[in-house]
PDB file of N, CA and C in Angstrom:
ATOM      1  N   UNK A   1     -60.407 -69.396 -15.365  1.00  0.00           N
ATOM      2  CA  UNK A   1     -59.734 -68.127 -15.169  1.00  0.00           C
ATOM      3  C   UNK A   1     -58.984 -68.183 -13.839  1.00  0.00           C
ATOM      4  N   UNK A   2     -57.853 -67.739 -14.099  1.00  0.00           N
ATOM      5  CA  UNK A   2     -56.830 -67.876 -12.458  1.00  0.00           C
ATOM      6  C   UNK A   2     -56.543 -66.723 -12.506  1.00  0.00           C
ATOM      7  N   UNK A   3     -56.020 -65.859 -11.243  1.00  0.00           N
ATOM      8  CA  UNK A   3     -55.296 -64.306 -10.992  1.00  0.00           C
ATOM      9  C   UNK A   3     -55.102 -64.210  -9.369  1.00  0.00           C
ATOM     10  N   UNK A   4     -54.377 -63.987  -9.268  1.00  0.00           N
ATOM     11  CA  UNK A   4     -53.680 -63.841  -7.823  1.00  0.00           C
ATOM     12  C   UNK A   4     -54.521 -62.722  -6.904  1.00  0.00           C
ATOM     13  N   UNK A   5     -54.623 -62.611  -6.080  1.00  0.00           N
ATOM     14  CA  UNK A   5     -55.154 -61.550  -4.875  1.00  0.00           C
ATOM     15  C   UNK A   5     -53.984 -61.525  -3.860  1.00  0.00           C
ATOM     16  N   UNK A   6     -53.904 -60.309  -3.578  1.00  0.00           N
ATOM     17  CA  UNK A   6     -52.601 -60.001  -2.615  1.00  0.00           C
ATOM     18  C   UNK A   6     -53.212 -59.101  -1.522  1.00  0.00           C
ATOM     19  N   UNK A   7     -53.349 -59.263  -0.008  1.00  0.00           N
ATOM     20  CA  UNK A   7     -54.270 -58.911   0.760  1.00  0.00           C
ATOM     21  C   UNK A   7     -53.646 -58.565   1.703  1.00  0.00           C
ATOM     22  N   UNK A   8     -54.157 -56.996   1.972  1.00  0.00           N
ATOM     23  CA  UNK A   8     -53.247 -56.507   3.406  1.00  0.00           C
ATOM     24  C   UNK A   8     -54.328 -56.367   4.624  1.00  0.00           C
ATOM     25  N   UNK A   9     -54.120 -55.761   5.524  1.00  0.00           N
ATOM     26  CA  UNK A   9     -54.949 -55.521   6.937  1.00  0.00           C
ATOM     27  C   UNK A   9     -55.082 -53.761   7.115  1.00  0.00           C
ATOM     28  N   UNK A  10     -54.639 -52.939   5.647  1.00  0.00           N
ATOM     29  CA  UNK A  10     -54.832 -51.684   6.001  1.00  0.00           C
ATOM     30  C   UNK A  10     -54.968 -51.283   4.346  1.00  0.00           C
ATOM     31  N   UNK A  11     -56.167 -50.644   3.950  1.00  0.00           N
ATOM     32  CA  UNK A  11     -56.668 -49.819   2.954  1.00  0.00           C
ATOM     33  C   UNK A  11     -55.331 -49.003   2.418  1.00  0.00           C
ATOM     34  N   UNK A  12     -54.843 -48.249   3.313  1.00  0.00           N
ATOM     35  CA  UNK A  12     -53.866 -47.481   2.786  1.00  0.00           C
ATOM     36  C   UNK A  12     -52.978 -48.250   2.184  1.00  0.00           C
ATOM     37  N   UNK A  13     -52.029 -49.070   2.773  1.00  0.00           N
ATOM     38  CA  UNK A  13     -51.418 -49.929   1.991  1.00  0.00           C
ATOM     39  C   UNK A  13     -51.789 -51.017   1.265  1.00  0.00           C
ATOM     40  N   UNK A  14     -53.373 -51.175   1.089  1.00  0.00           N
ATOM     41  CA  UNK A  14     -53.190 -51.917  -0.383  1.00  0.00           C
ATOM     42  C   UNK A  14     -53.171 -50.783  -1.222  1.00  0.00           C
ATOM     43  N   UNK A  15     -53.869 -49.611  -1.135  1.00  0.00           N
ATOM     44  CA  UNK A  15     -53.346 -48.555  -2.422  1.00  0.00           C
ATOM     45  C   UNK A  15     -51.990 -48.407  -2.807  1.00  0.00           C
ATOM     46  N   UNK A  16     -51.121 -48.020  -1.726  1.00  0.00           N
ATOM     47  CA  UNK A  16     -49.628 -47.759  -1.790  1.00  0.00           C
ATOM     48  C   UNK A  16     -48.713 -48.620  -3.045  1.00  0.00           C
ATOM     49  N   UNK A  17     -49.394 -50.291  -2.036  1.00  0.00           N
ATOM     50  CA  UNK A  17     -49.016 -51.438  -3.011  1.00  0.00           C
ATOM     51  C   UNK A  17     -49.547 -51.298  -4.405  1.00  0.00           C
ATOM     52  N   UNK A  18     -50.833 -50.864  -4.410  1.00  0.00           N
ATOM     53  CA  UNK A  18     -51.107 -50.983  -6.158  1.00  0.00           C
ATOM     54  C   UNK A  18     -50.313 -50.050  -6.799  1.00  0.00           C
ATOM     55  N   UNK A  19     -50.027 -48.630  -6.423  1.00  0.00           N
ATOM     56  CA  UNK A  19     -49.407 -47.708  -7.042  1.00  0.00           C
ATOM     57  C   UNK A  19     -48.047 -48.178  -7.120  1.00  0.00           C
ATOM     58  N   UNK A  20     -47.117 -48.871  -6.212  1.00  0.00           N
ATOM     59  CA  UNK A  20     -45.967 -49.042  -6.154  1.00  0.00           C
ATOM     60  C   UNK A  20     -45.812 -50.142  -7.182  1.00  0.00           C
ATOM     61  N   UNK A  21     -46.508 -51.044  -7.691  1.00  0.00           N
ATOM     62  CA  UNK A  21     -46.485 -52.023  -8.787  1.00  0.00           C
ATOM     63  C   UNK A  21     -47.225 -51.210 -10.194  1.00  0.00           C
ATOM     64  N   UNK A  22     -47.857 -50.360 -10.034  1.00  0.00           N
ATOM     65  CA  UNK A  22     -48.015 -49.638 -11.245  1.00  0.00           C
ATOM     66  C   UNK A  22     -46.716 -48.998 -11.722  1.00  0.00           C
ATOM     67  N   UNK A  23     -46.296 -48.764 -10.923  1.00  0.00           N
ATOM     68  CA  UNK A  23     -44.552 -47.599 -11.344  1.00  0.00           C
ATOM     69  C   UNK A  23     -43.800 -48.000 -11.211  1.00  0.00           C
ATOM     70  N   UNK A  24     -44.172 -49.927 -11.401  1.00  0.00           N
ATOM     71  CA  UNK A  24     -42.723 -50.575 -11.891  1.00  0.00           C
ATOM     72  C   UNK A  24     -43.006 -51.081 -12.771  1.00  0.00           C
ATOM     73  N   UNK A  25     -44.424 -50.761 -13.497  1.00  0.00           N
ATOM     74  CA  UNK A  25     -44.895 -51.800 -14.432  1.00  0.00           C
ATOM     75  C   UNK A  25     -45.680 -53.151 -14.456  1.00  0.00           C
ATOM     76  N   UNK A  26     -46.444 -53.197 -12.992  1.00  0.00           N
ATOM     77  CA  UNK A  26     -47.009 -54.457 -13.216  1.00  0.00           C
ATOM     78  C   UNK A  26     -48.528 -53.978 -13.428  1.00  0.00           C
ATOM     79  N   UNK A  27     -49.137 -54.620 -14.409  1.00  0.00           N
ATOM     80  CA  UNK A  27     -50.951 -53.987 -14.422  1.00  0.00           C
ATOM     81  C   UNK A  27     -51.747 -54.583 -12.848  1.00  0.00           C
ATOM     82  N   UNK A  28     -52.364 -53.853 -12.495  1.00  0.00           N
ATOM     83  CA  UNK A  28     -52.671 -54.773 -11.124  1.00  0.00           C
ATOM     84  C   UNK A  28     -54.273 -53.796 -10.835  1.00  0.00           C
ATOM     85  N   UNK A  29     -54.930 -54.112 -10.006  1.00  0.00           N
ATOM     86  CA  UNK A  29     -56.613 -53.394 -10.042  1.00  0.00           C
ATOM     87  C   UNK A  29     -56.426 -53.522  -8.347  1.00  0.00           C
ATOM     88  N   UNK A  30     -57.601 -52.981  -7.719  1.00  0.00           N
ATOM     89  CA  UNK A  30     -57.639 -52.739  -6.140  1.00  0.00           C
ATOM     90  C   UNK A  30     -59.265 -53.052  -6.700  1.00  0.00           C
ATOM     91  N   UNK A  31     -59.358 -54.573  -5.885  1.00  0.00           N
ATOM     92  CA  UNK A  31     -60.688 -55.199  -5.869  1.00  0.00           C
ATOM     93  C   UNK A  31     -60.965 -55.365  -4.725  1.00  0.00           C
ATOM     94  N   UNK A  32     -62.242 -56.032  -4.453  1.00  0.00           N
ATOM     95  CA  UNK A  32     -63.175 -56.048  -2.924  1.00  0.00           C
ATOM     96  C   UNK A  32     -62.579 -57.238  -2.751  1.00  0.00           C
ATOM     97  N   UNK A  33     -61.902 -57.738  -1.698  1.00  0.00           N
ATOM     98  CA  UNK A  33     -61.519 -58.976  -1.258  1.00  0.00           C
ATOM     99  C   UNK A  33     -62.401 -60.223  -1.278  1.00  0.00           C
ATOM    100  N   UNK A  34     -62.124 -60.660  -2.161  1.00  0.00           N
ATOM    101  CA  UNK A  34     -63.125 -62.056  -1.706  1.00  0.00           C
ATOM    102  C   UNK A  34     -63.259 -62.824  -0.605  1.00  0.00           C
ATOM    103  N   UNK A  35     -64.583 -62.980   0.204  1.00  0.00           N
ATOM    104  CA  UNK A  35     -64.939 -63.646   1.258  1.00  0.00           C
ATOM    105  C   UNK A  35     -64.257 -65.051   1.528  1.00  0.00           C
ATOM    106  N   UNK A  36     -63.920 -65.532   0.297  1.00  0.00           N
ATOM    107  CA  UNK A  36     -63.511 -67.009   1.031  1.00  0.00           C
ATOM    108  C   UNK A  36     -62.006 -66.573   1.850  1.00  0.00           C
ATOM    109  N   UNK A  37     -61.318 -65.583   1.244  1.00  0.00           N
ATOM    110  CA  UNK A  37     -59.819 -65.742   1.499  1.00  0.00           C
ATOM    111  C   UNK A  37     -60.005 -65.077   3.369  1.00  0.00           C
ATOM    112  N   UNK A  38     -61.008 -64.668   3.478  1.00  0.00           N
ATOM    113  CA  UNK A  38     -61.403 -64.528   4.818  1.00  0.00           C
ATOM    114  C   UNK A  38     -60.390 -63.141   6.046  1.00  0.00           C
ATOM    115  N   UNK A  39     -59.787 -62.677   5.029  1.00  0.00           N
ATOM    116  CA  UNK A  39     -58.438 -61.780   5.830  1.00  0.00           C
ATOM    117  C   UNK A  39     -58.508 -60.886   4.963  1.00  0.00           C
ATOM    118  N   UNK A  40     -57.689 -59.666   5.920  1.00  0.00           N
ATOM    119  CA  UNK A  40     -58.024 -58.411   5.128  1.00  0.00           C
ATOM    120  C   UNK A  40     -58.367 -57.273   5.674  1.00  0.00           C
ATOM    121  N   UNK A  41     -58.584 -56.142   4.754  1.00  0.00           N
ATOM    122  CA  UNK A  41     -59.005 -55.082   5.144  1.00  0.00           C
ATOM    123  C   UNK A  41     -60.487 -54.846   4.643  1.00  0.00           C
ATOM    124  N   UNK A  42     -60.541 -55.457   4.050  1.00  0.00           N
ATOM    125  CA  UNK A  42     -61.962 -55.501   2.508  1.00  0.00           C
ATOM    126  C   UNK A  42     -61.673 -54.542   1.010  1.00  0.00           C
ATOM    127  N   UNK A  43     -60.340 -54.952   0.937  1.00  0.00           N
ATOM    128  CA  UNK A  43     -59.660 -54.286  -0.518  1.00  0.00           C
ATOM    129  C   UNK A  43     -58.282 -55.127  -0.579  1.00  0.00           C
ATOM    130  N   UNK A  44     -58.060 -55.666  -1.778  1.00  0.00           N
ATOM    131  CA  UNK A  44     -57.146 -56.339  -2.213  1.00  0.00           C
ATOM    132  C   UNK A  44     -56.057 -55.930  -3.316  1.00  0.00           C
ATOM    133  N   UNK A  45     -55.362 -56.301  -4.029  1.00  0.00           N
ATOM    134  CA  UNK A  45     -54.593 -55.968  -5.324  1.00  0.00           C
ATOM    135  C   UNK A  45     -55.035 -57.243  -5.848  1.00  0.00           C
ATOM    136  N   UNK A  46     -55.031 -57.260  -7.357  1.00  0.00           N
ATOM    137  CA  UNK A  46     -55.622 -58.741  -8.378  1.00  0.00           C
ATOM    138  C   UNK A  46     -53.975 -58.098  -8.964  1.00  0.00           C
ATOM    139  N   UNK A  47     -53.473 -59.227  -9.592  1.00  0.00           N
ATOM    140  CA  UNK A  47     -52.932 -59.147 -10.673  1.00  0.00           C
ATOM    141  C   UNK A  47     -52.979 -60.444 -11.609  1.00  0.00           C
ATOM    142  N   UNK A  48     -52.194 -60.591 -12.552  1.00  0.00           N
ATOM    143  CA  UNK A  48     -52.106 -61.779 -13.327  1.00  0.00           C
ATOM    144  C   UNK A  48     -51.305 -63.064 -12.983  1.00  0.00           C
ATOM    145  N   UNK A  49     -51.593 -63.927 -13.064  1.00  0.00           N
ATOM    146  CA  UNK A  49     -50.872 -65.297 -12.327  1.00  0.00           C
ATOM    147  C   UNK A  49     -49.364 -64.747 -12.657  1.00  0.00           C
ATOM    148  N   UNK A  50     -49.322 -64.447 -14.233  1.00  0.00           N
ATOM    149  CA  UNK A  50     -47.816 -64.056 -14.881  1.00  0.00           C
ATOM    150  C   UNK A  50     -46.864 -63.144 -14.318  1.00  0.00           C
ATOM    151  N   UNK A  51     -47.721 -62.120 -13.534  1.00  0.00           N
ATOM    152  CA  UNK A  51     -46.719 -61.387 -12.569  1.00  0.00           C
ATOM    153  C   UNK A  51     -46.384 -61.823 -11.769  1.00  0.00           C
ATOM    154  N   UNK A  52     -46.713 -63.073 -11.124  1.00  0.00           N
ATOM    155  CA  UNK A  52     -46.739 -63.272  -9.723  1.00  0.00           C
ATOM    156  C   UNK A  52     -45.340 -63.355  -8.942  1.00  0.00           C
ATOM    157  N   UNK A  53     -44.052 -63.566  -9.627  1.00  0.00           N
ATOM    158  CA  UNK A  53     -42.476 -63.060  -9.324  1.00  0.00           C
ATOM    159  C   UNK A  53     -42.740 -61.494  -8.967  1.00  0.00           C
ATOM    160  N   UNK A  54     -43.186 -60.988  -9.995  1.00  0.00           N
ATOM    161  CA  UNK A  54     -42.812 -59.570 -10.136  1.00  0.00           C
ATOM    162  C   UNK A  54     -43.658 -58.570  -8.234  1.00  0.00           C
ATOM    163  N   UNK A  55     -44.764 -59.393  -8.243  1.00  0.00           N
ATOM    164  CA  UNK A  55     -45.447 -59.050  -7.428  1.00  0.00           C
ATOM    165  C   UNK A  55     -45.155 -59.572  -5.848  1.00  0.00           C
ATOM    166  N   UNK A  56     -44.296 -60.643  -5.616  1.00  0.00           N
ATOM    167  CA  UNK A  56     -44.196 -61.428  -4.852  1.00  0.00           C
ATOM    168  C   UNK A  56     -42.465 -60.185  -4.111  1.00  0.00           C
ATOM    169  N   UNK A  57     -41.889 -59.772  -5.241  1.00  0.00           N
ATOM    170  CA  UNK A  57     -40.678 -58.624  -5.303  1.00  0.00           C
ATOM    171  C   UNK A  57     -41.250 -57.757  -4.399  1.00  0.00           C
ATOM    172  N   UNK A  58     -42.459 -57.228  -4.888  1.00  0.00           N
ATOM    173  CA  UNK A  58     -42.513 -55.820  -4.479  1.00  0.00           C
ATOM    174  C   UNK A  58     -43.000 -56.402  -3.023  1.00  0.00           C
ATOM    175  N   UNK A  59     -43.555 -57.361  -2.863  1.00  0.00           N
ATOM    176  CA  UNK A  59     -43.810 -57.553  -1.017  1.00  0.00           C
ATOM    177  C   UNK A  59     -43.113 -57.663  -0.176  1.00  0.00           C
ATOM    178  N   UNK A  60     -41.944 -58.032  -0.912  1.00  0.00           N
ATOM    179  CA  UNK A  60     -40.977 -58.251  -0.319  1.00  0.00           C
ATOM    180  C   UNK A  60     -40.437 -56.867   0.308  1.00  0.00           C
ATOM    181  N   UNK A  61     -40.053 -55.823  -1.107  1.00  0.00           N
ATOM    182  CA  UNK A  61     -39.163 -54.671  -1.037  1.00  0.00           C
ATOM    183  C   UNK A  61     -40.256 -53.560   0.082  1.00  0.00           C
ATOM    184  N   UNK A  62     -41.517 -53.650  -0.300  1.00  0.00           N
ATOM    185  CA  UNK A  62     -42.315 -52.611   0.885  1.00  0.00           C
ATOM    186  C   UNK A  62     -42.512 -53.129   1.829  1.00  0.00           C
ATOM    187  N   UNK A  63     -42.395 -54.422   2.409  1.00  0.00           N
ATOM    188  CA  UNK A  63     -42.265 -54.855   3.582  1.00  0.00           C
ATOM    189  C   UNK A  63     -43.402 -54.621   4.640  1.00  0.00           C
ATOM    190  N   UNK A  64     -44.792 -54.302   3.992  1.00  0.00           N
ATOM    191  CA  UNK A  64     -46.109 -53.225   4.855  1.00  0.00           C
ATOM    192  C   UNK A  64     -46.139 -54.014   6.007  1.00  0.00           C
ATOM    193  N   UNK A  65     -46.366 -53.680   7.390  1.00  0.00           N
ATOM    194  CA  UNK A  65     -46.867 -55.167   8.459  1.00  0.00           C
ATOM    195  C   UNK A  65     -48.318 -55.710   8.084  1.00  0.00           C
ATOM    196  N   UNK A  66     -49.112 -54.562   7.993  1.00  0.00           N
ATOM    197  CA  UNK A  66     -50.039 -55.199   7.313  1.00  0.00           C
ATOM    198  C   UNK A  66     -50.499 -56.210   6.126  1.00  0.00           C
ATOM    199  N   UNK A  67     -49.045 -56.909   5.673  1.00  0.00           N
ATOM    200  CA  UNK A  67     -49.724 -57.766   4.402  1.00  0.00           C
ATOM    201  C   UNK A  67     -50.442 -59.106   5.255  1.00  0.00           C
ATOM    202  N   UNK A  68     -51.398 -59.605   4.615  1.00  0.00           N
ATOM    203  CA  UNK A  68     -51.839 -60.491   5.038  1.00  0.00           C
ATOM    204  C   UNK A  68     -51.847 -61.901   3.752  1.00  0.00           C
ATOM    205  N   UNK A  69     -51.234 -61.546   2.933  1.00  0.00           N
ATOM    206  CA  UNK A  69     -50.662 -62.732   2.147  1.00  0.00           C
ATOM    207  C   UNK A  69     -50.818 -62.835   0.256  1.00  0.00           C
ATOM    208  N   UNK A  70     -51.256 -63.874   0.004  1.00  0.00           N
ATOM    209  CA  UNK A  70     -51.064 -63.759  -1.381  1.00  0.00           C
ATOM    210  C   UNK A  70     -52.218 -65.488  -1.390  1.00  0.00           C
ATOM    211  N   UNK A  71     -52.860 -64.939  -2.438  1.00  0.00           N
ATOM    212  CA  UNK A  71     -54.220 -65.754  -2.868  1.00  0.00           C
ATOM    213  C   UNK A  71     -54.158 -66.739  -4.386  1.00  0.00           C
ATOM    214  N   UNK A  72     -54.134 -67.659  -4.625  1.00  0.00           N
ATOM    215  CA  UNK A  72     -54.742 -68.126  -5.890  1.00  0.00           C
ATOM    216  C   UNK A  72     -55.844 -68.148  -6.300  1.00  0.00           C
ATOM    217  N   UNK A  73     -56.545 -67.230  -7.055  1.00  0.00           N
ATOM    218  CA  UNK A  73     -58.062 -67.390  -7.213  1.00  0.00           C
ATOM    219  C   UNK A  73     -58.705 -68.024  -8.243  1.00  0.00           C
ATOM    220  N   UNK A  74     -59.073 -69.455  -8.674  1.00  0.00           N
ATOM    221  CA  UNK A  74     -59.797 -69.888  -9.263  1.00  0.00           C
ATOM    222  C   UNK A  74     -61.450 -70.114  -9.952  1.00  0.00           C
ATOM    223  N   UNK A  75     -61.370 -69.837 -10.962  1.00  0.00           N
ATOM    224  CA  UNK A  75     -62.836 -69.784 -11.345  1.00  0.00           C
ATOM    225  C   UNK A  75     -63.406 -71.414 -11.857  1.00  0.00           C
ATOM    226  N   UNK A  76     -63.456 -72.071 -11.630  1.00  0.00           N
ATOM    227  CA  UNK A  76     -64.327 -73.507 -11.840  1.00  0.00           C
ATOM    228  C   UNK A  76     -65.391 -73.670 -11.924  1.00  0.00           C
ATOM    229  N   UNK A  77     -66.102 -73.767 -13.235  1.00  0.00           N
ATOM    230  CA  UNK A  77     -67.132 -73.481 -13.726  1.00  0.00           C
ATOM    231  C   UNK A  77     -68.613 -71.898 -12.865  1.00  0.00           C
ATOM    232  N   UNK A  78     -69.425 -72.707 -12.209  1.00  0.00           N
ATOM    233  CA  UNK A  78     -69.434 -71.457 -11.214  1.00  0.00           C
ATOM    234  C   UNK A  78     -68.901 -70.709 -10.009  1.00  0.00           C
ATOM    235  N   UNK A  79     -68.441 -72.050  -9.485  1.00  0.00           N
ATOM    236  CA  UNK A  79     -67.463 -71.928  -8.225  1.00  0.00           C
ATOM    237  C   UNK A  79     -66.001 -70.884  -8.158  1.00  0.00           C
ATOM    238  N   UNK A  80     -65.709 -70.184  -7.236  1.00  0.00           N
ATOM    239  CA  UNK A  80     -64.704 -70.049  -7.549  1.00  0.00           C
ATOM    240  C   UNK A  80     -63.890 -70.312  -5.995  1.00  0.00           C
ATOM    241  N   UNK A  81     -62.670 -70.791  -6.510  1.00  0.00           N
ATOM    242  CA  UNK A  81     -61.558 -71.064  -5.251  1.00  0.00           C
ATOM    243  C   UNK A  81     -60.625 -70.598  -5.047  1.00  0.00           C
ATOM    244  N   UNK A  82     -60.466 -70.554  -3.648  1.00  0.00           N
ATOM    245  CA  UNK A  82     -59.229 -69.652  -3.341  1.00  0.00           C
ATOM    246  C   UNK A  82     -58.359 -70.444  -2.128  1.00  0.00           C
ATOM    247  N   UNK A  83     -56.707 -70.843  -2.819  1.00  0.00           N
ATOM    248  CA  UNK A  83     -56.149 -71.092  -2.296  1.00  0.00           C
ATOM    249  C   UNK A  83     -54.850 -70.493  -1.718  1.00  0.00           C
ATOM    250  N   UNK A  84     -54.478 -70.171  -0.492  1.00  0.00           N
ATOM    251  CA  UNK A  84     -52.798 -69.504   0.006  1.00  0.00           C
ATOM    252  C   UNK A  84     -51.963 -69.818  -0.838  1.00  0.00           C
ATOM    253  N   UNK A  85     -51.647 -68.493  -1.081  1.00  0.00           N
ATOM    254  CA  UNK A  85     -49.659 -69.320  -2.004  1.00  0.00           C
ATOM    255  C   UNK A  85     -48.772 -68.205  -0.989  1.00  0.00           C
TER     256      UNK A  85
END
């Protein structure tokens, strides 16, 4: 299982961000940041690898200072990994 994590340094704007990709159409959830990716506020956006243009747009267009980046999250058998994109 793969899905992106998109991670800011302020609660408010990861909500902002989830709502602002809901009302363009991307499905996206506000999850607990995973520990490995180590940055953050301790709330993230998940979306689907398949958005990841669509989502990579909107970081662009809200510009928050607080983003703190964009995650690959891998599930490998129990393990799971997380690499910067």
């Amino acid at each position: 299982m793969e899905y992106l994590v998109i991670s800011f340094r302020s609660r408010a704007h990861t909500v902002r961000f989830a709502e602002f990709l809901r009302k363009n159409g991307v499905y996206c959830q506000i999850i607990n940041t995973p520990k490995e990716a180590g940055v953050g506020c301790g709330l993230s956006v998940r979306v689907s690898v398949k958005d990841r243009s669509a989502a990579q747009k909107a970081a662009r267009i809200t510009d928050y200072a607080s983003f703190a980046g964009f995650f690959l999250v891998k599930t490998v058998g129990a393990k799971r990994v997380i690499k910067s994109i």
